[in-house]
Protein backbone atom coordinates (compact mmCIF):
# COMPACT_ATOMS: atom_id res chain seq x y z
CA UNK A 1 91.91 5.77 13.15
CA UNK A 2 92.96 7.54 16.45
CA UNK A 3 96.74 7.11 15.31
CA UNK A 4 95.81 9.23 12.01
CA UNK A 5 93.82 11.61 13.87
CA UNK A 6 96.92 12.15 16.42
CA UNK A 7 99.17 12.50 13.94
CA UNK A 8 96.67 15.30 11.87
CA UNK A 9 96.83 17.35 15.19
CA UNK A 10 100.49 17.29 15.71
CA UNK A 11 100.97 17.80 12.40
CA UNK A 12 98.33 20.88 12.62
CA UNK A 13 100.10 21.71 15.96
CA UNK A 14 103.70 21.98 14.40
CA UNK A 15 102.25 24.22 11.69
CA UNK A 16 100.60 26.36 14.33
CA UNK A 17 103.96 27.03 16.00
CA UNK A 18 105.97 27.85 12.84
CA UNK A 19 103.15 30.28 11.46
CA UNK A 20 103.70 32.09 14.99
CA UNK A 21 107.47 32.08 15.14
CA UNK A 22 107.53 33.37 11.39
CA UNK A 23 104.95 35.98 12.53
CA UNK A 24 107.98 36.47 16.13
CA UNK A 25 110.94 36.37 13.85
CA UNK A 26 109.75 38.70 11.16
CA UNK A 27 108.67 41.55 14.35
CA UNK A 28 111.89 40.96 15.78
CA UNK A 29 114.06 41.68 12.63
CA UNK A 30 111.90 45.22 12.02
CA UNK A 31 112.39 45.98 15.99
CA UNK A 32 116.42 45.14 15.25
CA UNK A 33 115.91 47.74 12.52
CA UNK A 34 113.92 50.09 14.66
CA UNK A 35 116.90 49.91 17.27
CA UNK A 36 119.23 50.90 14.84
CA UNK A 37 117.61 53.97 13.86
CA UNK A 38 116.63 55.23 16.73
CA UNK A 39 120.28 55.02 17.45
CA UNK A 40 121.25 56.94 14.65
CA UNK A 41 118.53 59.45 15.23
CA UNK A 42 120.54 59.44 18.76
CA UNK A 43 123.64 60.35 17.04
CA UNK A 44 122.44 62.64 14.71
CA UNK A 45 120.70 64.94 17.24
CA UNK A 46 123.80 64.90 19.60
CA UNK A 47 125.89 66.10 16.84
CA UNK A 48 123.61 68.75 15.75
CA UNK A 49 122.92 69.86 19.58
CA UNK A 50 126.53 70.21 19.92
CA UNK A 51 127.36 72.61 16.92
CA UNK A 52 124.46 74.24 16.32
CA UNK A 53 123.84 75.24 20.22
CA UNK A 54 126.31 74.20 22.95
CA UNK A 55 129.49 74.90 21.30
CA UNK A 56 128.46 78.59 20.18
CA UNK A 57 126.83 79.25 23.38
CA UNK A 58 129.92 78.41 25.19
CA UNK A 59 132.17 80.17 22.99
CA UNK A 60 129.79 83.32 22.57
CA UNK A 61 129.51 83.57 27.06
CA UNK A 62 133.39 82.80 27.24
CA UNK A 63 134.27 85.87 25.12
CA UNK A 64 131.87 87.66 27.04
CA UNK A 65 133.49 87.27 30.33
CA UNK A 66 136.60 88.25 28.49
CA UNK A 67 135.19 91.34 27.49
CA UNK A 68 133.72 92.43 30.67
CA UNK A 69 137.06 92.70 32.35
CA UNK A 70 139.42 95.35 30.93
CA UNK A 71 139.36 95.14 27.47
CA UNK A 72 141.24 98.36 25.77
CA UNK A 73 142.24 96.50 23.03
CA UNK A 74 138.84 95.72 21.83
CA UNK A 75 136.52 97.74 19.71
CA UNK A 76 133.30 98.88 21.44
CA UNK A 77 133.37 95.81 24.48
CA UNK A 78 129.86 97.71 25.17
CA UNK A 79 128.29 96.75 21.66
CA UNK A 80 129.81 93.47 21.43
CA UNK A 81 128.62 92.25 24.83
CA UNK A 82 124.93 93.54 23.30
CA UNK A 83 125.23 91.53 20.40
CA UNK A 84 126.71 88.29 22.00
CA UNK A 85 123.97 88.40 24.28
CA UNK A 86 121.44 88.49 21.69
CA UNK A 87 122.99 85.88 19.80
CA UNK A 88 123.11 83.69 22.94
CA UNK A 89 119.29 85.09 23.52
CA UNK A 90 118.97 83.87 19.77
CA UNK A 91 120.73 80.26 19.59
CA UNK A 92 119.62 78.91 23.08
CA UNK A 93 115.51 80.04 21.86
CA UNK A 94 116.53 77.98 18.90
CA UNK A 95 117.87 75.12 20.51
CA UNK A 96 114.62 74.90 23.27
CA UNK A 97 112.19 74.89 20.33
CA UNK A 98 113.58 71.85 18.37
CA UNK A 99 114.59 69.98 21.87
CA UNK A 100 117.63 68.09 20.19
CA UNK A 101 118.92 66.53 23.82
CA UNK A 102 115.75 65.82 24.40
CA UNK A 103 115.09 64.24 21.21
CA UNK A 104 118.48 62.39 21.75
CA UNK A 105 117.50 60.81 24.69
CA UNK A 106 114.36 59.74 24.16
CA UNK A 107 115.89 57.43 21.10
CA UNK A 108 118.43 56.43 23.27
CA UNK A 109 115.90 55.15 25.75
CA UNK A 110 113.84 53.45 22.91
CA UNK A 111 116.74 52.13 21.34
CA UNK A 112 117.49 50.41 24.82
CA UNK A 113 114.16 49.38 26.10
CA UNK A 114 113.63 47.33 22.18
CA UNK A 115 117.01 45.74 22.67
CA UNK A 116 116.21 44.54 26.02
CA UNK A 117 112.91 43.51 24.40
CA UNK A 118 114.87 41.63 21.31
CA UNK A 119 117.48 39.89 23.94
CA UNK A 120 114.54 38.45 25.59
CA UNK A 121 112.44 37.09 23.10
CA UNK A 122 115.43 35.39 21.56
CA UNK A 123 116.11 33.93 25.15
CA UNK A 124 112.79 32.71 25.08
CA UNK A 125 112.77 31.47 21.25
CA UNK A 126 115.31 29.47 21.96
CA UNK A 127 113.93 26.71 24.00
CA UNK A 128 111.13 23.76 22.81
CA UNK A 129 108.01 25.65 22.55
CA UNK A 130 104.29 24.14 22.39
CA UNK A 131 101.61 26.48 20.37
CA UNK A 132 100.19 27.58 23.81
CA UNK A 133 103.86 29.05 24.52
CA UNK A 134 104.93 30.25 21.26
CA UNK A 135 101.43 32.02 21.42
CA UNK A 136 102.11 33.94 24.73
CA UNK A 137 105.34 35.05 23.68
CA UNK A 138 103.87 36.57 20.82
CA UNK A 139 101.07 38.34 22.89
CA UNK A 140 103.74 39.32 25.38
CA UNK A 141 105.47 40.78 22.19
CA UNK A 142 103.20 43.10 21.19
CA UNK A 143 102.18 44.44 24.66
CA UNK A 144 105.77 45.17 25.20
CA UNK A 145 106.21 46.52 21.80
CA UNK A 146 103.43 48.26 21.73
CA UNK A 147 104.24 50.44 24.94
CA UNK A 148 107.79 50.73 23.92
CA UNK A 149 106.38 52.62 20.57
CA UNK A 150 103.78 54.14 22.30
CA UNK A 151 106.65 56.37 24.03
CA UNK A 152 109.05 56.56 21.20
CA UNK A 153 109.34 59.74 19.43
CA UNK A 154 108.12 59.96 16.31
CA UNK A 155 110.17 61.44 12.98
CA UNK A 156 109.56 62.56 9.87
CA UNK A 157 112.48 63.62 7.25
CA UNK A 158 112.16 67.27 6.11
CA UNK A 159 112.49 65.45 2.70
CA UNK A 160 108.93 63.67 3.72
CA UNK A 161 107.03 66.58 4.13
CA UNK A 162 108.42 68.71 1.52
CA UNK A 163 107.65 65.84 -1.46
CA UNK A 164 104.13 65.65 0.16
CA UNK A 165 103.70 69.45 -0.12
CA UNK A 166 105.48 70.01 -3.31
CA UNK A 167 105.58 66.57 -5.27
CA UNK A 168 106.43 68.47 -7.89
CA UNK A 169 109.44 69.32 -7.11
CA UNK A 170 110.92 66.13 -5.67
CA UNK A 171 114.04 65.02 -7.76
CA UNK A 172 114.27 61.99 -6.15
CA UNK A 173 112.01 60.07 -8.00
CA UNK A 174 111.03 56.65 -7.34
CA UNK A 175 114.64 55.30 -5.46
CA UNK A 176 114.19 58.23 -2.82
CA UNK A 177 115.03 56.62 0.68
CA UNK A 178 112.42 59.14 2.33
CA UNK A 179 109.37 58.70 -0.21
CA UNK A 180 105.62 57.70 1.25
CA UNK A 181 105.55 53.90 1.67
CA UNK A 182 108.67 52.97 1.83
CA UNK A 183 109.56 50.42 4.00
CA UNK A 184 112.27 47.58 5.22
CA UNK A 185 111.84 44.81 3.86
CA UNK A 186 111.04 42.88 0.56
CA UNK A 187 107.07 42.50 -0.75
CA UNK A 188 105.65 38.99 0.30
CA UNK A 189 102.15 39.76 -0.62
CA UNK A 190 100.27 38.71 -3.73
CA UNK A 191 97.05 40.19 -4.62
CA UNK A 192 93.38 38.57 -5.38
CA UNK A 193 90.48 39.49 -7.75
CA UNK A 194 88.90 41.72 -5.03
CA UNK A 195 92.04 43.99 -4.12
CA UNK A 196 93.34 42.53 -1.44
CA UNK A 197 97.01 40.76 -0.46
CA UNK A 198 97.52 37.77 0.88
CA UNK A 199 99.82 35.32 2.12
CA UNK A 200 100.20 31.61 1.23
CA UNK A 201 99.77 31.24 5.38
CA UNK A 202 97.08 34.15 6.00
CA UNK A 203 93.22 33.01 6.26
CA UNK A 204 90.73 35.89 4.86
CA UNK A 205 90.23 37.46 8.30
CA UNK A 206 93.99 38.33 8.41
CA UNK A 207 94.27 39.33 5.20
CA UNK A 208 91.98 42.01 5.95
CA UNK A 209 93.40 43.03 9.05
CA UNK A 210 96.51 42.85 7.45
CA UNK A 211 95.50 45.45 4.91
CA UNK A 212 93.92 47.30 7.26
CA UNK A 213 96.83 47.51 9.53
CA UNK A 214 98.60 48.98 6.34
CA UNK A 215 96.49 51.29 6.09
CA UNK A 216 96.98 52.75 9.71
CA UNK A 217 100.21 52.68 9.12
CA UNK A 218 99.58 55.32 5.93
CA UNK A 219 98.12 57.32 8.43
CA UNK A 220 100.22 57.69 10.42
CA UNK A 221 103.02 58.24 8.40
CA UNK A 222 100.86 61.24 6.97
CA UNK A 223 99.88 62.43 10.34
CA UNK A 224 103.84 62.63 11.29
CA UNK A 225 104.64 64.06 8.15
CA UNK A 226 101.70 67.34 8.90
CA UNK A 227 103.26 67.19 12.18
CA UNK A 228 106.61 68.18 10.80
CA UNK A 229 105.38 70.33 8.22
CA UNK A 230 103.36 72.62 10.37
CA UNK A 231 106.01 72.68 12.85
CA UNK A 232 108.56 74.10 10.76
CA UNK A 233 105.76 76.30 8.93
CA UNK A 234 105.58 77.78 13.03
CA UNK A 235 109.42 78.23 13.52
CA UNK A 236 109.91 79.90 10.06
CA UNK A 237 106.79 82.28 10.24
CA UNK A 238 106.53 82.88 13.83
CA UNK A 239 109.29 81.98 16.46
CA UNK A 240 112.07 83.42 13.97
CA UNK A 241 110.45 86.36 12.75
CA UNK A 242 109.51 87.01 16.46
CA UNK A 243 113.02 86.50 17.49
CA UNK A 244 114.72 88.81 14.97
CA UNK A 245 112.54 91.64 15.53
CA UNK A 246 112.40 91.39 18.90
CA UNK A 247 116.55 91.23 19.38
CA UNK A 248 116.55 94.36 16.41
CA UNK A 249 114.02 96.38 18.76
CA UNK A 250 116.02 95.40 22.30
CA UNK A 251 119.74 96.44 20.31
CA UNK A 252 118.27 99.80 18.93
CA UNK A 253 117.26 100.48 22.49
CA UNK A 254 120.58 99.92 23.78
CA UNK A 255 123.08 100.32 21.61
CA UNK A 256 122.00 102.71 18.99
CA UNK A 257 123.76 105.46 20.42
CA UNK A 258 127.13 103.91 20.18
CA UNK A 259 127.04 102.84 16.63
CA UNK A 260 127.82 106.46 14.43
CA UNK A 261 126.09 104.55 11.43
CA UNK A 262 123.09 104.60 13.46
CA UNK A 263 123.10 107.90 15.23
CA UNK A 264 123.58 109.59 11.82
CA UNK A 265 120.44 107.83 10.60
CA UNK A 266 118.45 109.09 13.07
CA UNK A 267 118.04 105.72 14.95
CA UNK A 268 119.47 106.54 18.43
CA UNK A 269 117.08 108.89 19.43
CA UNK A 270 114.16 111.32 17.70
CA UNK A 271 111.06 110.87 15.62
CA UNK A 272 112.82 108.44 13.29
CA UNK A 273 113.59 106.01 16.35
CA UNK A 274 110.31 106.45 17.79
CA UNK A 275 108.65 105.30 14.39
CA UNK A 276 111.09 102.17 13.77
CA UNK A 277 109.91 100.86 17.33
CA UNK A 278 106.52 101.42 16.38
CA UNK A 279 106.95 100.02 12.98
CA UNK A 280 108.74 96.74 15.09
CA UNK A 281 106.32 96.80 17.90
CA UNK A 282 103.32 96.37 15.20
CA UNK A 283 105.00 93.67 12.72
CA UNK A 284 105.87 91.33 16.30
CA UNK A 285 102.21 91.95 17.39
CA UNK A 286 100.76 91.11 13.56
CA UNK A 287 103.11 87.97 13.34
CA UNK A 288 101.56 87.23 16.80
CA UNK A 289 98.33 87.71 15.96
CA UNK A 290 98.53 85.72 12.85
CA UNK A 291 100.31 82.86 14.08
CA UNK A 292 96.96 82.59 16.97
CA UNK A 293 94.96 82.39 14.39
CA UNK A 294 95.73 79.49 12.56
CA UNK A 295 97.26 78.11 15.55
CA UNK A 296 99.88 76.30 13.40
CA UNK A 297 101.85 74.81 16.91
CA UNK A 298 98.60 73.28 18.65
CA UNK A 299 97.85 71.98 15.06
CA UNK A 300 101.46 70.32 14.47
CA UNK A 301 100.32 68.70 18.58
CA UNK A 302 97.25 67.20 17.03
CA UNK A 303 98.57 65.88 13.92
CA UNK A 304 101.21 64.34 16.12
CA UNK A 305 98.34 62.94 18.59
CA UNK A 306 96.49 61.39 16.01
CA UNK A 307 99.88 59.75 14.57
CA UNK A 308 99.90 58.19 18.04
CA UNK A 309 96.49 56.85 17.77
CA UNK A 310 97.09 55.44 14.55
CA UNK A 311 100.42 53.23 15.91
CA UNK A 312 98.13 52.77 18.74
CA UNK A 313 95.26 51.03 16.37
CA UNK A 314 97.86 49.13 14.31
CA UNK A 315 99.64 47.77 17.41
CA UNK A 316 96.24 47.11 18.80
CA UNK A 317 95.19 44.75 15.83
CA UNK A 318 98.27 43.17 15.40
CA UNK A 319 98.03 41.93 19.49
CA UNK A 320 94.34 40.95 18.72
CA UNK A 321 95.01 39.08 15.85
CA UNK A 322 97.12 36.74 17.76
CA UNK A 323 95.06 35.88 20.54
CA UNK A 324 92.82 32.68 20.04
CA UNK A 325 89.90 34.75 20.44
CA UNK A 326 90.29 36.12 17.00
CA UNK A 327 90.15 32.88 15.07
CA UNK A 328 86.80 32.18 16.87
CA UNK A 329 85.23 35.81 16.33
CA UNK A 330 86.88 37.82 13.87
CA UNK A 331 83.50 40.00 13.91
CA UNK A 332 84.00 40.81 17.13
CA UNK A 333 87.47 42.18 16.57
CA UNK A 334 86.08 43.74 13.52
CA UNK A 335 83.13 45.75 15.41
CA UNK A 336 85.11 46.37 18.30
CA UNK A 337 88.08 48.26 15.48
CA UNK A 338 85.09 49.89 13.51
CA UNK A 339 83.69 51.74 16.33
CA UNK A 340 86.69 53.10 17.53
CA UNK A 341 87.41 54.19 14.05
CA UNK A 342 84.67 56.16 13.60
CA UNK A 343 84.55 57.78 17.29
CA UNK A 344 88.34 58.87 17.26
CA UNK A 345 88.11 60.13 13.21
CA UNK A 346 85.54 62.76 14.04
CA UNK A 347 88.34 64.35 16.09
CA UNK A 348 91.18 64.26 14.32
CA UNK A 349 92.83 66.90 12.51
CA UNK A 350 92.56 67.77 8.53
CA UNK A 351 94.72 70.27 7.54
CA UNK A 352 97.69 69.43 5.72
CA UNK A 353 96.35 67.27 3.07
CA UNK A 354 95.50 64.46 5.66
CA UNK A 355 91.82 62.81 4.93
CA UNK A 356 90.18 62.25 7.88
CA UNK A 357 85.85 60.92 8.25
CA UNK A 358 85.71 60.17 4.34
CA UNK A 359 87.86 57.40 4.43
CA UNK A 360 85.81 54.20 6.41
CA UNK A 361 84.81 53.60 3.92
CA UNK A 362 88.08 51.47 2.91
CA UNK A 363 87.79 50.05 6.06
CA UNK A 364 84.41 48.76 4.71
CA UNK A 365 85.24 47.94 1.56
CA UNK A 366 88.16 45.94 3.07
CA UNK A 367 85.85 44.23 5.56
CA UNK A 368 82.95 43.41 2.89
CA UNK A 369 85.56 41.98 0.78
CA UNK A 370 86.25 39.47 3.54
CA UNK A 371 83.10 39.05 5.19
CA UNK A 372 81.07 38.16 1.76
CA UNK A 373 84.35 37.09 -0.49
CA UNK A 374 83.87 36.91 -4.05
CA UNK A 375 86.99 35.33 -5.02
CA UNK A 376 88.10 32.16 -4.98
CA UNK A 377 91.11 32.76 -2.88
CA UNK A 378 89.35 32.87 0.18
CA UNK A 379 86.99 30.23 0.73
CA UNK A 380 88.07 29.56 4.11
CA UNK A 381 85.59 32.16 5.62
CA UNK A 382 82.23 30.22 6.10
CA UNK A 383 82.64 30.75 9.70
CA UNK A 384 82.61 34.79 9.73
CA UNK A 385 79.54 36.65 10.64
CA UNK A 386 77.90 39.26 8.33
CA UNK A 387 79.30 42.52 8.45
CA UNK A 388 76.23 44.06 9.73
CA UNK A 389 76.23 41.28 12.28
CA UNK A 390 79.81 42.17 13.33
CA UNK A 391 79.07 46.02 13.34
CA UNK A 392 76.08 46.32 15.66
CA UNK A 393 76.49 46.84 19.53
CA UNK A 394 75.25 43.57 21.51
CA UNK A 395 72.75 44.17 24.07
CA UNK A 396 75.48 43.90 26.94
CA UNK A 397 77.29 47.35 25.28
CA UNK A 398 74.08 48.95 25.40
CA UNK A 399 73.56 48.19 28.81
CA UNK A 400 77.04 49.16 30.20
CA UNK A 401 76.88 52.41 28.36
């Protein structure tokens, strides 16, 4: 009798540790496909940092010193030194906005900091492990995962946004690589009576947290997509507008009088200048005024705080999830997720076709559907509290707050 019972708990024991190194090896080949993009993202912003700023702002200040010197074989040096400067004024205010070294950098770190991560773990993975160990190194995992993310910069195609806005007018169809959803990998769920997926290997509980750890992952894939949408909205109906006028209102102030085109129009000097600067000073004070309004760059900030939270919350489950505490008290981790969902929704953003309070209740749903199954899938949850149980504050909470 004690020999079966031994042999039941290795057994159990064994199937412990290959659940958790399928759950290790499955992170570790999306982080090896995180790496690689953030290295192309690396590339990508180099190459556009170096043509669309450095090298013109190189060449544009090199034939400006050339020009300063004596230059009687070139045509107006006076007006041409004007306009390179406002080109230069132009390219580098273009180049700060969209931070593409910056950008470059911080992938490059990411990219570096999740390979040092992956090089480890497979150091690690590669010895005898007992469940106790294999557990750790999964916890240990997603802490260090979870901060490397945490500081990663986040990216949305222009293609993203501009199918959300205008699905209409996506030609991609179906195949596009930049669609909502898509994601690496192949689909290993199936689904049950009740609407949710599950694996062969999941109980209940994770098959809800699973699902609900898809969900934040919607989010914030929405939330990065506003982000990028309201950011170029700013650029195209503020910064550039702003920029244009401003360099047309600093060249007719210093270089009118050397153009004839210009003097003969009346744009050098007399009532016809004085109202173009007027008409120029009002349109960069309207543009101004309208782009404070609807504050379109502190709202592209929040939508791109709140895709931070949502990583955060998905990251946050995932670690739970494989601590031992969970498969004691899945309510607890339950509660502990609801009422941060519902303090942190209040304050996210809205605008840009992101829902924000409305939708608990598919966290709800999700957790009903788990807590009091109906299908036959998942009878494996006789030990989970009620989901009013789970969601009310213990008396300890209500004393420490």
């Amino acid at each position: 009798m004690g020999t079966g019972s031994a042999e039941k708990a290795e057994k159990q024991s064994l199937g412990d540790v290959k659940k958790t190194m399928k759950k290790l090896f499955e992170s570790v080949t999306d982080a090896e496909i995180t790496e690689n993009d953030h290295r192309e993202y690396h590339d990508r912003y180099r190459i556009r940092y170096f043509w669309c700023a450095f090298l013109p702002i190189a060449l544009m200040s090199a034939f400006q010193t050339i020009i300063s010197g004596p230059s009687d074989w070139c045509w107006n040096p006076q007006l041409l030194r004007i306009v390179l400067a406002l080109a230069t004024i132009l390219l580098s205010g273009n180049a700060c906005y969209w931070q593409w070294d910056s950008l470059a950098e911080k992938h490059l770190q990411s990219a570096k900091r999740l390979s040092s991560l992956i090089a480890e773990t497979q150091h690690r993975m590669c010895k005898e492990l007992t469940v106790v160990e294999t557990q750790s190194i999964l916890q240990s995992w997603y802490e260090k995962e979870a901060a490397i993310i945490a500081d990663a910069p986040k990216e949305c195609s222009c293609c993203h946004w501009f199918t959300q806005s205008f699905p209409c007018l996506c030609f991609c169809g179906p195949a596009c690589c930049f669609a909502p959803g898509t994601q690496h990998g192949k689909c290993r769920e199936e689904t049950t009576e009740d609407g949710l997926t599950y694996d062969d290997d999941e109980t209940a509980a994770e098959t809800a947290f699973s699902k609900l750890e898809k969900w934040a992952d919607d989010k914030a894939q929405a939330h990065s997509s506003a982000n990028a949408r309201f950011k170029v909205m700013y650029f195209w109906l503020t910064f550039m507008p702003i920029a244009v006028l401003s360099s047309i209102q600093a060249f007719l102030a210093a270089a009118a009088q050397d153009i004839p085109f210009l003097v003969r129009l009346k744009l050098a000097e007399g009532e016809v200048a004085n109202v173009v600067g007027i008409v120029l000073a009002v349109a960069i004070s309207l543009i101004s005024g309208i782009a404070g309004y609807w504050k379109w760059d502190a709202t592209a900030k929040e939508h791109e705080f709140a895709c931070k939270y949502w990583i955060d919350f998905k990251l946050e489950s995932q670690r739970e999830r494989g601590s031992s505490s969970f498969k004691e008290d899945p309510g607890r981790l339950l509660g502990h997720l609801w009422k941060k969902l519902i303090l942190n929704l209040r304050d996210q953003p809205m605008e840009g076709g992101v829902k924000g309070y409305a939708e608990t209740n598919h966290f709800e749903k999700w957790a009903a559907s788990v807590l009091q199954p109906s299908s036959k899938s998942l009878t494996n949850t006789a030990h989970l509290v009620p989901l009013e149980s789970a969601l009310q504050p213990s008396s300890e909470e209500f004393t420490n707050t």
